[in-house]
N, C-alpha and C. Protein backbone atom coordinates (compact mmCIF):
# COMPACT_ATOMS: atom_id res chain seq x y z
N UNK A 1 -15.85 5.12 -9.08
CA UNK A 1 -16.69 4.70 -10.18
C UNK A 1 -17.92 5.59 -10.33
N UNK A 2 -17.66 6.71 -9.52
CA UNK A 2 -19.18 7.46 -9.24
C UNK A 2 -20.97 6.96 -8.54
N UNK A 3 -20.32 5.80 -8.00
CA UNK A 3 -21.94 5.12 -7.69
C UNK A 3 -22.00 6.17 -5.76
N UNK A 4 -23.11 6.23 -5.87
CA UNK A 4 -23.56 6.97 -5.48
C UNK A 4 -23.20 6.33 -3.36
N UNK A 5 -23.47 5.18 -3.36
CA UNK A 5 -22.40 4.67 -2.02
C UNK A 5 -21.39 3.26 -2.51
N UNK A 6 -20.57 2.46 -1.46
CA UNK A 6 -19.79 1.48 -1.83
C UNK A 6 -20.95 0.12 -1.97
N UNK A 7 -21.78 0.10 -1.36
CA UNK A 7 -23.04 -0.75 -1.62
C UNK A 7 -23.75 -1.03 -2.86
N UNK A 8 -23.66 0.22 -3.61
CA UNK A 8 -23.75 -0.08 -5.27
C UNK A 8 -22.26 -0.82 -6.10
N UNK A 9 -21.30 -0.25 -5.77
CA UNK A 9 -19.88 -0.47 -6.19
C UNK A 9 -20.22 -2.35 -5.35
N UNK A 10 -20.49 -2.60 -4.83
CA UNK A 10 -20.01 -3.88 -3.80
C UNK A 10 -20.99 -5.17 -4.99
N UNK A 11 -22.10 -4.50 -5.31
CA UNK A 11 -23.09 -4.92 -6.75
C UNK A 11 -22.20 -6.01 -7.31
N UNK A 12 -21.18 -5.02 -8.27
CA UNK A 12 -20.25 -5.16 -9.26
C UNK A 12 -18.78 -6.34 -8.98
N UNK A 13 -18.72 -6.00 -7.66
CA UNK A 13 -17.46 -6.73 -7.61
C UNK A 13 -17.40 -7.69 -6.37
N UNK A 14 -16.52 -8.59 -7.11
CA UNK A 14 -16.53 -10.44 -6.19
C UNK A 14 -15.29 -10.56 -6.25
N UNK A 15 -14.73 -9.85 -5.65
CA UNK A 15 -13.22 -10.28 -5.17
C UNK A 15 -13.39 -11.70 -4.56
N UNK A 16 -12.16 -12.68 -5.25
CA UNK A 16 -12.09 -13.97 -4.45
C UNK A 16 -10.93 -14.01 -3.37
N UNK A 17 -11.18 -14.89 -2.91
CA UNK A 17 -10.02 -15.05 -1.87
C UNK A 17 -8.43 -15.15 -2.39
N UNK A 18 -8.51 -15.32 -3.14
CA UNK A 18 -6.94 -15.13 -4.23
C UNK A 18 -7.15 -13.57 -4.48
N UNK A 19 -7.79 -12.89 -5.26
CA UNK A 19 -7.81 -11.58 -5.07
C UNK A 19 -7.56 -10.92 -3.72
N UNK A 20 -8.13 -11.40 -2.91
CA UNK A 20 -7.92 -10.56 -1.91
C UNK A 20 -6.43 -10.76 -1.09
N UNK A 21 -5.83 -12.17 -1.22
CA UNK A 21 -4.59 -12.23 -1.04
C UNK A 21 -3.15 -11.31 -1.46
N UNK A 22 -3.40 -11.40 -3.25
CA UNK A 22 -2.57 -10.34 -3.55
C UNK A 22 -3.12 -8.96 -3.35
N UNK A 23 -3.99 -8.57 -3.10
CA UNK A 23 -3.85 -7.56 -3.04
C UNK A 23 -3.42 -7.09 -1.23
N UNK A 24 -3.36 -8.22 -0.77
CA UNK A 24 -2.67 -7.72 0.75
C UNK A 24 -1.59 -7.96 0.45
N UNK A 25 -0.78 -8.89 -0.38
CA UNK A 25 0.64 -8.82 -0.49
C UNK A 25 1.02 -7.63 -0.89
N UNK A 26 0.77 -7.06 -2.32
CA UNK A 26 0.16 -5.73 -2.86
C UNK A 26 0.88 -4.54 -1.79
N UNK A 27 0.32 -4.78 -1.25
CA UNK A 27 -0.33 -3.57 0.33
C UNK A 27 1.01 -3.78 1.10
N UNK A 28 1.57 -5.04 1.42
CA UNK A 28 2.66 -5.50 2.56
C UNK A 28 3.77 -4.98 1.90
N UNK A 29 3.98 -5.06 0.36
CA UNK A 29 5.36 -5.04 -0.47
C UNK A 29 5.30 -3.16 -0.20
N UNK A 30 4.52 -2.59 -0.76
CA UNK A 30 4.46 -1.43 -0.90
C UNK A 30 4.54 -0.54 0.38
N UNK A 31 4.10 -0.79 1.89
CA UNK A 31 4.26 -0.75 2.96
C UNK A 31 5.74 -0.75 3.50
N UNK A 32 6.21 -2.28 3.01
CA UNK A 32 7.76 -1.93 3.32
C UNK A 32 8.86 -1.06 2.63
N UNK A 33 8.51 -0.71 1.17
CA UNK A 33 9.25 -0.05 0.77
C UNK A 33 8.77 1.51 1.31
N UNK A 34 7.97 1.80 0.96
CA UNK A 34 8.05 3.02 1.95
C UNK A 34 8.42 3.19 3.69
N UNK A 35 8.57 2.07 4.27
CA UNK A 35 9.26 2.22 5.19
C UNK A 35 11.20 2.07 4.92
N UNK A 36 11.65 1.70 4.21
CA UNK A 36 12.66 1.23 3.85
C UNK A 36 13.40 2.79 3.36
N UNK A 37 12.53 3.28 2.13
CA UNK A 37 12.57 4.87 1.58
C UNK A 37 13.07 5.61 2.64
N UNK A 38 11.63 5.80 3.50
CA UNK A 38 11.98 6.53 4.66
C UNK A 38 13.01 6.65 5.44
N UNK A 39 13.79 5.35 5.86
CA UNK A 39 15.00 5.03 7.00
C UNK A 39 16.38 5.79 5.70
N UNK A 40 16.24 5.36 4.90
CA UNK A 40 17.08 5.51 3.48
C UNK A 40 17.24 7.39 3.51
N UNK A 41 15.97 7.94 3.44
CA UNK A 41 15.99 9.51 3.45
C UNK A 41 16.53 9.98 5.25
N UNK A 42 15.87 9.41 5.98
CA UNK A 42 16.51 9.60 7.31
C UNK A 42 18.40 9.34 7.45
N UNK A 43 18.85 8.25 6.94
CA UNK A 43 20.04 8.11 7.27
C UNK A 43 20.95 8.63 6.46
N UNK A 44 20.92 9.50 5.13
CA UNK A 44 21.24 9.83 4.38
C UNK A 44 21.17 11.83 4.77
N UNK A 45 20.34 11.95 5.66
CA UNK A 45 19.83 13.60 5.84
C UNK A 45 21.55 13.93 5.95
N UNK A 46 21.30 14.96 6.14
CA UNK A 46 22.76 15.94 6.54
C UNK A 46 22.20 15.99 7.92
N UNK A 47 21.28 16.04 8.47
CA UNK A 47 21.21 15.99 10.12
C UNK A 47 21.87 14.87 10.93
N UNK A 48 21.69 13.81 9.77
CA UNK A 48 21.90 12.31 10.20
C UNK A 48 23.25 11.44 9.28
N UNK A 49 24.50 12.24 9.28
CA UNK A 49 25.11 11.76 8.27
C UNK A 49 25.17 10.23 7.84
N UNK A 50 25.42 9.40 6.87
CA UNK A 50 25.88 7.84 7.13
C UNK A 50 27.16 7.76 7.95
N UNK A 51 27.17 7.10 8.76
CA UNK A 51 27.98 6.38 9.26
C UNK A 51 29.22 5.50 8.44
């Protein structure tokens, strides 16, 4: 936002406890799919044929 530290930015915003929920779900969903990606590009390599 350009403020000069997060202490100005912190001013502005009141995340509630529902906000802050999804945005850890947010965080958990997106977490597993990139772990999921990953195993997916791993088991798929030509180093690692599928089975």
């Amino acid at each position: 936002m350009g403020h000069s530290n997060i202490s100005i930015t912190m001013r502005y915003v009141h995340p509630t406890p529902e906000h802050k929920r999804t945005a850890v779900e947010k965080l958990e969903r997106f977490n597993a799919e990139q772990v999921f990606q990953a195993y997916e590009r791993r088991r798929g390599s030509p180093q690692n044929p599928p089975q």
